[in-house]
Each structure stands twice: as structure tokens, then as C-alpha cells.
Protein backbone atom coordinates (compact mmCIF):
# COMPACT_ATOMS: atom_id res chain seq x y z
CA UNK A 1 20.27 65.61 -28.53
CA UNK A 2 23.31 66.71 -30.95
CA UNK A 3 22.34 65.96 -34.36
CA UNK A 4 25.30 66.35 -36.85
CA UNK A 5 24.81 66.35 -40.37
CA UNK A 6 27.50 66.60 -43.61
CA UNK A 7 27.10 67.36 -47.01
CA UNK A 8 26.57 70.03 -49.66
CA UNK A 9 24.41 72.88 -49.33
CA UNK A 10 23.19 75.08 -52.79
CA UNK A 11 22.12 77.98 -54.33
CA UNK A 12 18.78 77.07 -55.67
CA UNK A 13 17.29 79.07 -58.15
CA UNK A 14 13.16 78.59 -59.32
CA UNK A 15 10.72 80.20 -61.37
CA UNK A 16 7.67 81.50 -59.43
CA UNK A 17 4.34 80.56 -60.04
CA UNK A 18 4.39 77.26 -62.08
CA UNK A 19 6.87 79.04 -64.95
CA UNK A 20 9.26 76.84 -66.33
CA UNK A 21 12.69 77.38 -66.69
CA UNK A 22 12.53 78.24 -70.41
CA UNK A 23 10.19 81.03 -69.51
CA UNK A 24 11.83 82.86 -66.76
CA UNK A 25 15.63 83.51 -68.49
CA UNK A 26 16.32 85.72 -69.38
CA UNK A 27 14.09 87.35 -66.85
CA UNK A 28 13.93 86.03 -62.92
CA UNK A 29 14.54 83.45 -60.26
CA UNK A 30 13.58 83.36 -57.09
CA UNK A 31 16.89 82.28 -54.93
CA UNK A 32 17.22 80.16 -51.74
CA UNK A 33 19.18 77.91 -50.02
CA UNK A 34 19.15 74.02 -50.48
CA UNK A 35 20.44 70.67 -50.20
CA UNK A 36 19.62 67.37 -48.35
CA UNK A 37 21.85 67.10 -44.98
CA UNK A 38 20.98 70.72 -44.28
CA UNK A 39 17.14 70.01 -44.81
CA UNK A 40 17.13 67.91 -42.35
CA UNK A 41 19.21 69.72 -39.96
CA UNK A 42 16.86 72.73 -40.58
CA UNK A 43 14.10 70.23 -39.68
CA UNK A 44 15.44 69.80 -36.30
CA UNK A 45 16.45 72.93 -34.95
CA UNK A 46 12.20 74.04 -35.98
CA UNK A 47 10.97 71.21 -34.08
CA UNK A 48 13.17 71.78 -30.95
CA UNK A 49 16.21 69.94 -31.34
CA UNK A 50 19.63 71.10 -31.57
CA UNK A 51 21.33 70.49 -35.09
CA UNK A 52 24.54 71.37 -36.81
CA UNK A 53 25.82 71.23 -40.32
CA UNK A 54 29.12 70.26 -41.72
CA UNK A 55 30.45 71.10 -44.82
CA UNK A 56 33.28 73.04 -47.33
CA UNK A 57 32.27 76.24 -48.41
CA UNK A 58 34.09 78.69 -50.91
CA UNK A 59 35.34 81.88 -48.74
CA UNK A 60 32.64 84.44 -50.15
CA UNK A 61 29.99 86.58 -49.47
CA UNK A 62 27.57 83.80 -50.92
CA UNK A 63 28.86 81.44 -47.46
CA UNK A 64 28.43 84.97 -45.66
CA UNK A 65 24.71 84.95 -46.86
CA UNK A 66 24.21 81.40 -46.11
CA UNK A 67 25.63 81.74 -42.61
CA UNK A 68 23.60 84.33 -42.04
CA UNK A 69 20.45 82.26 -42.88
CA UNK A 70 21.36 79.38 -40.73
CA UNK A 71 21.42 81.72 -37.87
CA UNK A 72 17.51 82.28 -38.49
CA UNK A 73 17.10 78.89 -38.43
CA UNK A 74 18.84 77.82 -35.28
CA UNK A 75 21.22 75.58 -36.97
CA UNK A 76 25.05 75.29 -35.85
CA UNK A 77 27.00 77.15 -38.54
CA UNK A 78 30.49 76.93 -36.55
CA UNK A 79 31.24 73.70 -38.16
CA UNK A 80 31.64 74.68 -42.03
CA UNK A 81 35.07 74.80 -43.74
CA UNK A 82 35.21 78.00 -45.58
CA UNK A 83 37.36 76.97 -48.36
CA UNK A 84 40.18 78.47 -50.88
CA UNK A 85 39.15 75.73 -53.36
CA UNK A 86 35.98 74.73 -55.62
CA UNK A 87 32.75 77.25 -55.67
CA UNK A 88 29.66 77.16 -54.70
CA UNK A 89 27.14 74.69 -56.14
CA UNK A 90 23.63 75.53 -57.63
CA UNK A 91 20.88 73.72 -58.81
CA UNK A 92 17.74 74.53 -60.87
CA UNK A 93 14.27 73.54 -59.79
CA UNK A 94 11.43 73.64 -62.38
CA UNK A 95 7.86 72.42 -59.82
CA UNK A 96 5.48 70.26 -61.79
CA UNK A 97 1.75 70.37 -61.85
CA UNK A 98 -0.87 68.33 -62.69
CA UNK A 99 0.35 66.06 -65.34
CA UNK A 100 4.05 67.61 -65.94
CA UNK A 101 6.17 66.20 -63.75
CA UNK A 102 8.89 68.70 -61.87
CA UNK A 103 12.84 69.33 -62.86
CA UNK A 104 16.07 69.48 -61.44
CA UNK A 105 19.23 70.62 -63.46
CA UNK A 106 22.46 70.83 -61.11
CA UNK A 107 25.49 73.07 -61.76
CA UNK A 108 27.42 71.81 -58.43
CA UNK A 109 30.45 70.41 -60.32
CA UNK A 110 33.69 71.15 -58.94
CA UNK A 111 31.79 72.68 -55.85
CA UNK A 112 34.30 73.37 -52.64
CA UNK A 113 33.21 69.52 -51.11
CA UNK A 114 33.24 68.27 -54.19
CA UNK A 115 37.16 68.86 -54.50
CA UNK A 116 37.67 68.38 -50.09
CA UNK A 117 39.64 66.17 -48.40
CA UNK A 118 39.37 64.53 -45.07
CA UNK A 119 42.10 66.27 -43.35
CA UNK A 120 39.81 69.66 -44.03
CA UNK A 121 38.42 69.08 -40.96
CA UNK A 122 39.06 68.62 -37.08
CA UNK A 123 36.86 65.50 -36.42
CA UNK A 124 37.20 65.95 -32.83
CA UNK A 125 35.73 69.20 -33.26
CA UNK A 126 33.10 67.95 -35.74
CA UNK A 127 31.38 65.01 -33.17
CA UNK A 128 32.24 67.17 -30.00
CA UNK A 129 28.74 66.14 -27.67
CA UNK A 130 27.47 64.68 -31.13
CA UNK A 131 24.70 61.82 -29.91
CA UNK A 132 23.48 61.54 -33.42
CA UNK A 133 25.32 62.06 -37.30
CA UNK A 134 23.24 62.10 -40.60
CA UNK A 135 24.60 61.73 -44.16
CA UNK A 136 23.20 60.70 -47.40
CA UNK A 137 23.87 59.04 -50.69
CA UNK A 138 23.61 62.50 -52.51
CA UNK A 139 27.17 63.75 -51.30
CA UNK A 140 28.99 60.24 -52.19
CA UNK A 141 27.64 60.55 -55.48
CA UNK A 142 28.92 63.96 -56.47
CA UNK A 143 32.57 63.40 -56.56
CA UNK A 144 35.00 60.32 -56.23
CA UNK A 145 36.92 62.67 -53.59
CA UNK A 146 33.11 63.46 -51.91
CA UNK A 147 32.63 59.37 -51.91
CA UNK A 148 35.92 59.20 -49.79
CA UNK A 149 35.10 61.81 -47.35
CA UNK A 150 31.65 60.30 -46.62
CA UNK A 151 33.20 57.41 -46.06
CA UNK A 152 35.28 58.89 -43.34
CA UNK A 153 33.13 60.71 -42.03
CA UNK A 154 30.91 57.65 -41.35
CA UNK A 155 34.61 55.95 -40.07
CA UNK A 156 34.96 58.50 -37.54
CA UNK A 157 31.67 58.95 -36.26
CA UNK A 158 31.84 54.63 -35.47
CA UNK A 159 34.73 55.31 -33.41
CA UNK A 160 33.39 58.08 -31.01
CA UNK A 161 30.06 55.61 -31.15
CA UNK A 162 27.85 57.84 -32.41
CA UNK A 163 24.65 56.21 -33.83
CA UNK A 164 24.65 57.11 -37.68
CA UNK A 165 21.44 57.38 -40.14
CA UNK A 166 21.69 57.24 -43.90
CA UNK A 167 19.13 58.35 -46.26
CA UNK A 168 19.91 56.68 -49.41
CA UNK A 169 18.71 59.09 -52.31
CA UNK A 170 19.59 57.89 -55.29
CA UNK A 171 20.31 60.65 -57.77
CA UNK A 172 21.27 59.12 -61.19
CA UNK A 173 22.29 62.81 -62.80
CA UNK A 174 25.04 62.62 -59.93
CA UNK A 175 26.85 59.36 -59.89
CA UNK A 176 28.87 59.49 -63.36
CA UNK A 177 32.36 60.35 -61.60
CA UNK A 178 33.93 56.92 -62.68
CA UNK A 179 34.57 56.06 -66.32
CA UNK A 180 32.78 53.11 -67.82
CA UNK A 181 30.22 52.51 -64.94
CA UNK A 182 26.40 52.93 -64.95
CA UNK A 183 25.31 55.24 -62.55
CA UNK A 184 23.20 52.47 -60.83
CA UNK A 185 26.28 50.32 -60.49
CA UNK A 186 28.40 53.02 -59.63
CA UNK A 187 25.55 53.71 -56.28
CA UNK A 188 25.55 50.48 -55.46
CA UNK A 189 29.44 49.93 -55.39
CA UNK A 190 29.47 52.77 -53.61
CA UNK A 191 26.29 52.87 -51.43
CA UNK A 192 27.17 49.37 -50.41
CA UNK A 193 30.56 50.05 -49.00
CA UNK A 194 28.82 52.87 -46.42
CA UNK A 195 26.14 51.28 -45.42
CA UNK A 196 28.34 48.86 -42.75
CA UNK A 197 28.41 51.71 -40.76
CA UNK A 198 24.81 52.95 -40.37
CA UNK A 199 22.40 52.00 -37.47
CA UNK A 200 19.16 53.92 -39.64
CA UNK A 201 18.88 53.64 -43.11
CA UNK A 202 16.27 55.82 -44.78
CA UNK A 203 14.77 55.10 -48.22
CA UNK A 204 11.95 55.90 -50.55
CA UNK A 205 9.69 53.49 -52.31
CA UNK A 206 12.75 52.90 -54.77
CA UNK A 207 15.99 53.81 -53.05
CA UNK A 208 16.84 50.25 -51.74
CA UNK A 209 16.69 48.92 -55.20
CA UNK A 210 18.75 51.24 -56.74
CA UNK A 211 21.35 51.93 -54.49
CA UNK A 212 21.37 48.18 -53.11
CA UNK A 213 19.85 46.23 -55.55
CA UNK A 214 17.07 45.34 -52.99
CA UNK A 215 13.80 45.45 -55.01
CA UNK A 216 9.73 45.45 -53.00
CA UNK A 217 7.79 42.88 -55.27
CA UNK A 218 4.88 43.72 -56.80
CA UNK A 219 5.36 47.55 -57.09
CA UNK A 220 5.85 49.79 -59.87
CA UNK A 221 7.07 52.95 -58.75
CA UNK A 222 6.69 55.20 -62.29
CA UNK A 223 2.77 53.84 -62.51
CA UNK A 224 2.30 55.18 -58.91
CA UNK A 225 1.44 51.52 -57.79
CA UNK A 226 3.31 49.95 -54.56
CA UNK A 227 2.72 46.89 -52.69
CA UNK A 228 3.15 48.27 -49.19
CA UNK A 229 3.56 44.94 -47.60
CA UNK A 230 6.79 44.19 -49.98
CA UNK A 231 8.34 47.17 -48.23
CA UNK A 232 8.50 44.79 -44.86
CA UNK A 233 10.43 42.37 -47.38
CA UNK A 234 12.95 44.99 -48.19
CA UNK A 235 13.79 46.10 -44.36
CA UNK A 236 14.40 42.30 -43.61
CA UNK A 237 16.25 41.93 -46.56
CA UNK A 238 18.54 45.28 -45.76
CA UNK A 239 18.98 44.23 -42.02
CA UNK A 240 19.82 40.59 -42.84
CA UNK A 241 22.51 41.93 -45.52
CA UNK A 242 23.51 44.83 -42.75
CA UNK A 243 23.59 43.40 -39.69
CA UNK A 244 24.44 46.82 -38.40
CA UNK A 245 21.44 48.37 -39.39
CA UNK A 246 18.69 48.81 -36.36
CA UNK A 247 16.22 50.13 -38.65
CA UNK A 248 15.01 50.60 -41.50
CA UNK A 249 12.83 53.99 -42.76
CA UNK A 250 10.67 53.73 -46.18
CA UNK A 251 8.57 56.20 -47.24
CA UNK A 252 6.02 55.50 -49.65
CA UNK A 253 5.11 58.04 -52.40
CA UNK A 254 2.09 57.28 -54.56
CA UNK A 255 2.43 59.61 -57.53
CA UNK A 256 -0.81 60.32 -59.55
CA UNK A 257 0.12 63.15 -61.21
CA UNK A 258 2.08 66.10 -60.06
CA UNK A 259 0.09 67.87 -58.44
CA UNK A 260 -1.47 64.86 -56.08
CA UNK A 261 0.42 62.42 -54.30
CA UNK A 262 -0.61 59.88 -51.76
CA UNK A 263 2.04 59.74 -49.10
CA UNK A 264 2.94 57.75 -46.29
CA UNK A 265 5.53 55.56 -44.61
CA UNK A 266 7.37 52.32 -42.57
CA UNK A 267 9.62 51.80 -40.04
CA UNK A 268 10.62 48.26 -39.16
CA UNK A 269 13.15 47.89 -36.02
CA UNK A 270 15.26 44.93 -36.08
CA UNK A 271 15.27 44.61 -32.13
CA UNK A 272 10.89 44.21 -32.26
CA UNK A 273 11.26 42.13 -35.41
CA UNK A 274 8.43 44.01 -37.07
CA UNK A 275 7.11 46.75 -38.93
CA UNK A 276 4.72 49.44 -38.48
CA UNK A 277 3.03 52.18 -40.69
CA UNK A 278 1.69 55.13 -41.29
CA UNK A 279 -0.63 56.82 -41.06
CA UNK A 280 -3.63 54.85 -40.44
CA UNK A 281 -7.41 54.54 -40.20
CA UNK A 282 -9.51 54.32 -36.72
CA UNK A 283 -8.85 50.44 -37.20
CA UNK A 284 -5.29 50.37 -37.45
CA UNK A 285 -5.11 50.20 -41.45
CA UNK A 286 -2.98 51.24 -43.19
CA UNK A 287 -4.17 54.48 -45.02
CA UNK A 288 -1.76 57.90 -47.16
CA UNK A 289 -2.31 60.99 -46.65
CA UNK A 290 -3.88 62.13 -49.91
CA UNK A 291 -1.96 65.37 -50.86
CA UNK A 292 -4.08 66.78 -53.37
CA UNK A 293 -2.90 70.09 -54.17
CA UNK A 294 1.12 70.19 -54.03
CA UNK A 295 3.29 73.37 -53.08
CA UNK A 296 6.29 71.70 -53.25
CA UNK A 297 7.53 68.27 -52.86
CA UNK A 298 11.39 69.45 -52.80
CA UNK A 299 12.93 68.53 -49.58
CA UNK A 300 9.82 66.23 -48.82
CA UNK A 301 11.87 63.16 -47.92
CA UNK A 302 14.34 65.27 -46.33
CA UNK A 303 12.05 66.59 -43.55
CA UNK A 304 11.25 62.60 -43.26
CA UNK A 305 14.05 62.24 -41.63
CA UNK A 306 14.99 65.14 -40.10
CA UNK A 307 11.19 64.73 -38.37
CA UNK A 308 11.97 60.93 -37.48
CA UNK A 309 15.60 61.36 -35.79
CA UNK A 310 14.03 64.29 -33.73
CA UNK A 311 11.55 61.89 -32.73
CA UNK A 312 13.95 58.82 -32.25
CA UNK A 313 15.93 61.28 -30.08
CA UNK A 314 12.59 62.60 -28.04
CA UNK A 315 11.48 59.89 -25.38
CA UNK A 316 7.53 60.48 -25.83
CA UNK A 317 7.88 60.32 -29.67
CA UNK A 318 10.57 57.75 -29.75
CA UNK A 319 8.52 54.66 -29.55
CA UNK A 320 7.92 53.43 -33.52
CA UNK A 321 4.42 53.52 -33.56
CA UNK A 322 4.59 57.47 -32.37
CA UNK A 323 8.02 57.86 -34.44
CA UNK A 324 6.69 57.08 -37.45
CA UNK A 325 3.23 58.70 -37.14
CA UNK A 326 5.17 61.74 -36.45
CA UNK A 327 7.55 62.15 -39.43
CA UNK A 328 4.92 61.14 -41.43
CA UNK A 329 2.81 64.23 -40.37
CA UNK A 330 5.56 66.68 -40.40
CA UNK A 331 6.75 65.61 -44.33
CA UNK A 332 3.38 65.62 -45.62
CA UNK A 333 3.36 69.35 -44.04
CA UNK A 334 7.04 69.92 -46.18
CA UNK A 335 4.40 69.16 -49.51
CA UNK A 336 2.72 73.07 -48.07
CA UNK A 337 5.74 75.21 -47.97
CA UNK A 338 7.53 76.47 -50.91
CA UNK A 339 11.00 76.15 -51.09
CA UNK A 340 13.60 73.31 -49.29
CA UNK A 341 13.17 74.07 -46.03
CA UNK A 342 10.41 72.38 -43.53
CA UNK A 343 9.17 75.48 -41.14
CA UNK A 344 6.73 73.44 -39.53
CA UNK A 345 6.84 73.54 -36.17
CA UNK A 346 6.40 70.55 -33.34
CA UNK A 347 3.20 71.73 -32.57
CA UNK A 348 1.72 72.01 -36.10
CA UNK A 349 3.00 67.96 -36.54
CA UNK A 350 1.60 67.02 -33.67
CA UNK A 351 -1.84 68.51 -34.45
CA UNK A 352 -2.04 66.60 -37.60
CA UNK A 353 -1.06 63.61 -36.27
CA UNK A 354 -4.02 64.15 -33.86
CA UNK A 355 -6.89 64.74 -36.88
CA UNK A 356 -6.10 68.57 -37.45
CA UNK A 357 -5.57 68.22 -41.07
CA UNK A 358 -8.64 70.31 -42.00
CA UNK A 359 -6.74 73.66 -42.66
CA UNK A 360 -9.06 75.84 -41.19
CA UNK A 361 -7.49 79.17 -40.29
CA UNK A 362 -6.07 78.94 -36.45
CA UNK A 363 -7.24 82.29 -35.05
């Protein structure tokens, strides 16, 4: 396993303890590292897997810091561009609670892979023993220029044959690069040109609908109430509009309030002709996690899929039943830790997935 993923990473800068933005500047943030693609990488390389990250980075000491983080993680730094052009992107994230629902404000503008090109980088080099590359609809959307090198990137991992998963994360603040179009037709235009060349597709409960204009009947994401069966409508519908597509990843977020979210998820495989979900009861039901007292939900989705193509890519967790069980477990974990990042470890998913969701202290 040689999981390759592109995109942008981020400064990201919080207030601590439930403060909101407005009250903590002038005063201070607490400051990490962020950003989909190199969530899930990060999600790998704890679990066991060997991961790598692609991307264009301005030529500072903020790279030199972020480099030097990857190395604690175990992810494959070698691979970023550091760049003469653009800066380095930051977002702010305000967490919610209880009935106040969370923030993001992004300053990532003009960013170094924003403003890239495709002949930045030595594809050869970039998908050198790569068995697996990961992208998502949050670079595309950034930058007409960041569109185009996604979709090359996607383009020259079909010609070495290496399978290709998409998590489709629609991010309306992002995709207004193109006079005159809505954001939502602006994703799908877009969104709909890459997804030809993905064998995984990864969604949440609303992602296929705005980013393909696939909709799950019945469901109404902002009242917290899904159909969970209309989600087996959606893969059929992606797979018969994508031929290309092998499978098809939905998690499924019930929101309550901020602070508690029932969470699970689906994975239907074209080549079984059926879906299956988790997590479930003793009698095969279909039954969430209830998440009842949220850390943080940033980067939830991301250690999805990071979790499921370390699975996909592990024979004894590869089968969908086990696949699914097991991202599921690790990305309600994600909702624990504070900050991007996913530090669970394989062990820790696998012990939820068995029952050992109690949280007594392991001595």
C-alpha cells in the first residue's frame, strides 16, 4: 500500500475552549495544521499504512514547520513543491456547541496551488510505487488553475492505472472562481468532468446532490432527518451515470444540535450489486453511533476516508461489511480529538468496532 494524496494544506487558527472568533482577537489562537487530502493521508500513516502528500508550498519557514510536522506523523513529505509563487493559505475555525452551529472563514486565496500549474511537478516521481491516489472536490474548487491541475492529476494517475478515490466535499464559500455562475453549478460543471476518472467516490449525506445533482429522497439534511435507504438510490444512481465508479462511500450525519450528532455510514460496491451499513445492532440493523458530547467534528469525514482506503487496501478489513464497520469506528473517534488530525490508532478502531465504546480509562 502507497496511498498518494494532492491538495492544499493550511494554517488553521481556533479559539480554545468554545470562544468565538470575536472574542479571542485581538488576543489568541491556537495554530495547527489542516486541510482535507492531508487528513486523510495523516489517517493512514496512524493506522499503519504508508501515505504521501502532494502539493505547492511557498518556500518559507511556515513549509519548514509543516514539514517538520509531517515527519511526526509518518507521512511522505518528499513530494511537495516548495514554491516561488502564491503564500500560504489559512483558515479560521470557530467549534459550535449545543445549539450554535460551528464556523469556517478561509483566507487561502492566491495560496501557492491555488496559482500552480501542472508542469510543477514530475508525475513520474509523484505515482512512483503509488497503488492508490486520493483527491477531493475542495482543491478544484479553490482556483480555475487548481480545477485544471486536479484534473490532471486524476489524467495521470489513469494512465499508470492507479485506482483513484474522490471525496466530493462540497464547499460553497470556495467555488466562486468563474464569473456569472452559482457556486452549485459551478461544482457540478466541474465535479462532473472529474468524476470519469474515479473508481471510489466518497460523499456525505448531501455531497452527491450538490456536486452532481443526485438528490436521496425523503431526507432533509438541515432538519437532521435522512432516509438511509434513499442513500442506496444515490450509489446506483452515481454508478449508473459513472460507469467507472466501483463504489460508492456515504456517510450519514444526523445533526441535532452541535454538540450531538448521530453518525454513521454506506458503502455499496457495484461488482456485489448491493449496499451495506454501518454500524449496526446484534440483528443486523441498521443503528448511528450517537455522539453526544462533540470535541470536534473538523476533519470528521476526512478520517472517513482515510480509515476506509486503509481498510480497502488491508486484506482482513477489505471485505465491505468489515470496510465499512471500520471507517465508521475510526471517524466517529475523529469527533474526540481536537484539531484536524485523526490520532487514533488501528487498535483503538478496532476495539470500538468490537463494543469498546464505553471510555473507561485503559490502564
Amino acid at each position: 500500500m502507497r496511498v498518494v494524496t494532492f491538495g492544499e494544506v493550511m494554517l488553521r487558527l481556533a479559539p480554545q475552549n468554545h470562544l468565538r472568533v470575536r472574542q479571542s482577537i485581538p488576543g489568541s489562537l491556537e495554530s495547527t495544521f489542516g486541510g482535507g487530502e492531508l487528513n486523510v493521508a495523516v489517517s493512514i500513516a496512524f493506522q499503519g499504512g504508508t501515505s504521501a502528500f502532494v502539493t505547492a508550498s511557498p518556500d518559507n519557514s511556515i513549509t519548514d514547520c509543516l514539514i517538520q510536522e509531517m515527519g511526526k506523523t509518518g507521512v511522505d513529505a518528499s513530494l511537495i513543491h516548495r514554491s516561488s509563487e502564491g503564500r500560504f493559505g489559512i483558515y479560521f475555525v470557530e467549534t459550535g456547541a449545543n445549539q450554535r452551529g460551528g464556523t469556517v472563514t478561509y483566507d487561502r486565496e492566491f495560496s501557492s496551488i491555488a496559482v500552480a500549474t501542472p508542469d510543477l511537478f514530475d508525475w513520474d516521481q509523484v505515482f512512483e510505487g503509488a497503488t492508490w491516489f486520493h483527491i477531493t472536490g475542495i482543491t478544484p474548487a479553490i482556483s480555475q488553475s487548481a480545477a485544471q491541475l486536479s484534473l490532471k492529476a486524476l489524467q495521470e494517475a489513469q494512465q499508470r492505472n492507479v485506482t483513484v478515490s474522490c471525496d466530493l466535499n462540497f464547499r460553497k464559500k470556495l467555488w466562486n472562481w468563474k464569473a456569472n455562475s452559482k457556486p452549485i453549478d459551478l461544482a457540478r460543471e466541474t465535479m462532473q468532468s472529474l468524476v470519469p476518472y474515479v473508481d471510489l467516490v466518497i460523499a456525505n449525506e448531501e455531497d452527491a446532490d450538490l456536486s452532481l445533482g443526485i438528490r436521496a429522497p425523503e431526507s432533509d439534511v438541515e432538519a437532521g432527518e435522512l432516509n438511509v435507504e434513499g442513500y442506496r438510490s444515490v450509489a446506483k444512481q452515481i454508478i449508473e451515470q459513472y460507469p467507472n465508479v466501483k463504489q460508492v462511500a456515504i456517510t450519514l450525519r444526523e445533526s441535532l444540535s452541535a454538540s450531538h450528532n448521530n453518525w454513521g455510514a454506506m458503502l455499496y460496491d457495484q461488482r456485489q450489486q448491493q449496499a451495506v451499513f454501518a454500524p449496526c445492532d446484534a440483528a443486523g440493523n441498521y443503528a448511528s453511533y450517537q455522539i453526544r458530547n462533540i470535541v470536534d467534528r473538523v476533519g470528521a469525514g476526512d478520517s472517513f476516508a482515510g480509515a476506509l482506503i486503509y481498510a480497502l487496501n488491508t486484506p482482513e478489513l477489505a471485505a465491505p461489511e468489515t470496510a465499512i464497520r471500520y471507517a465508521v469506528a475510526a471517524s466517529c473517534l475523529k469527533h474526540s480529538i481536537q484539531g484536524d488530525f485523526n490520532y487514533s490508532t488501528r487498535s483503538e478502531i478496532e476495539a470500538l468496532m468490537s463494543g469498546g465504546g464505553s471510555g473507561r480509562v485503559q490502564r
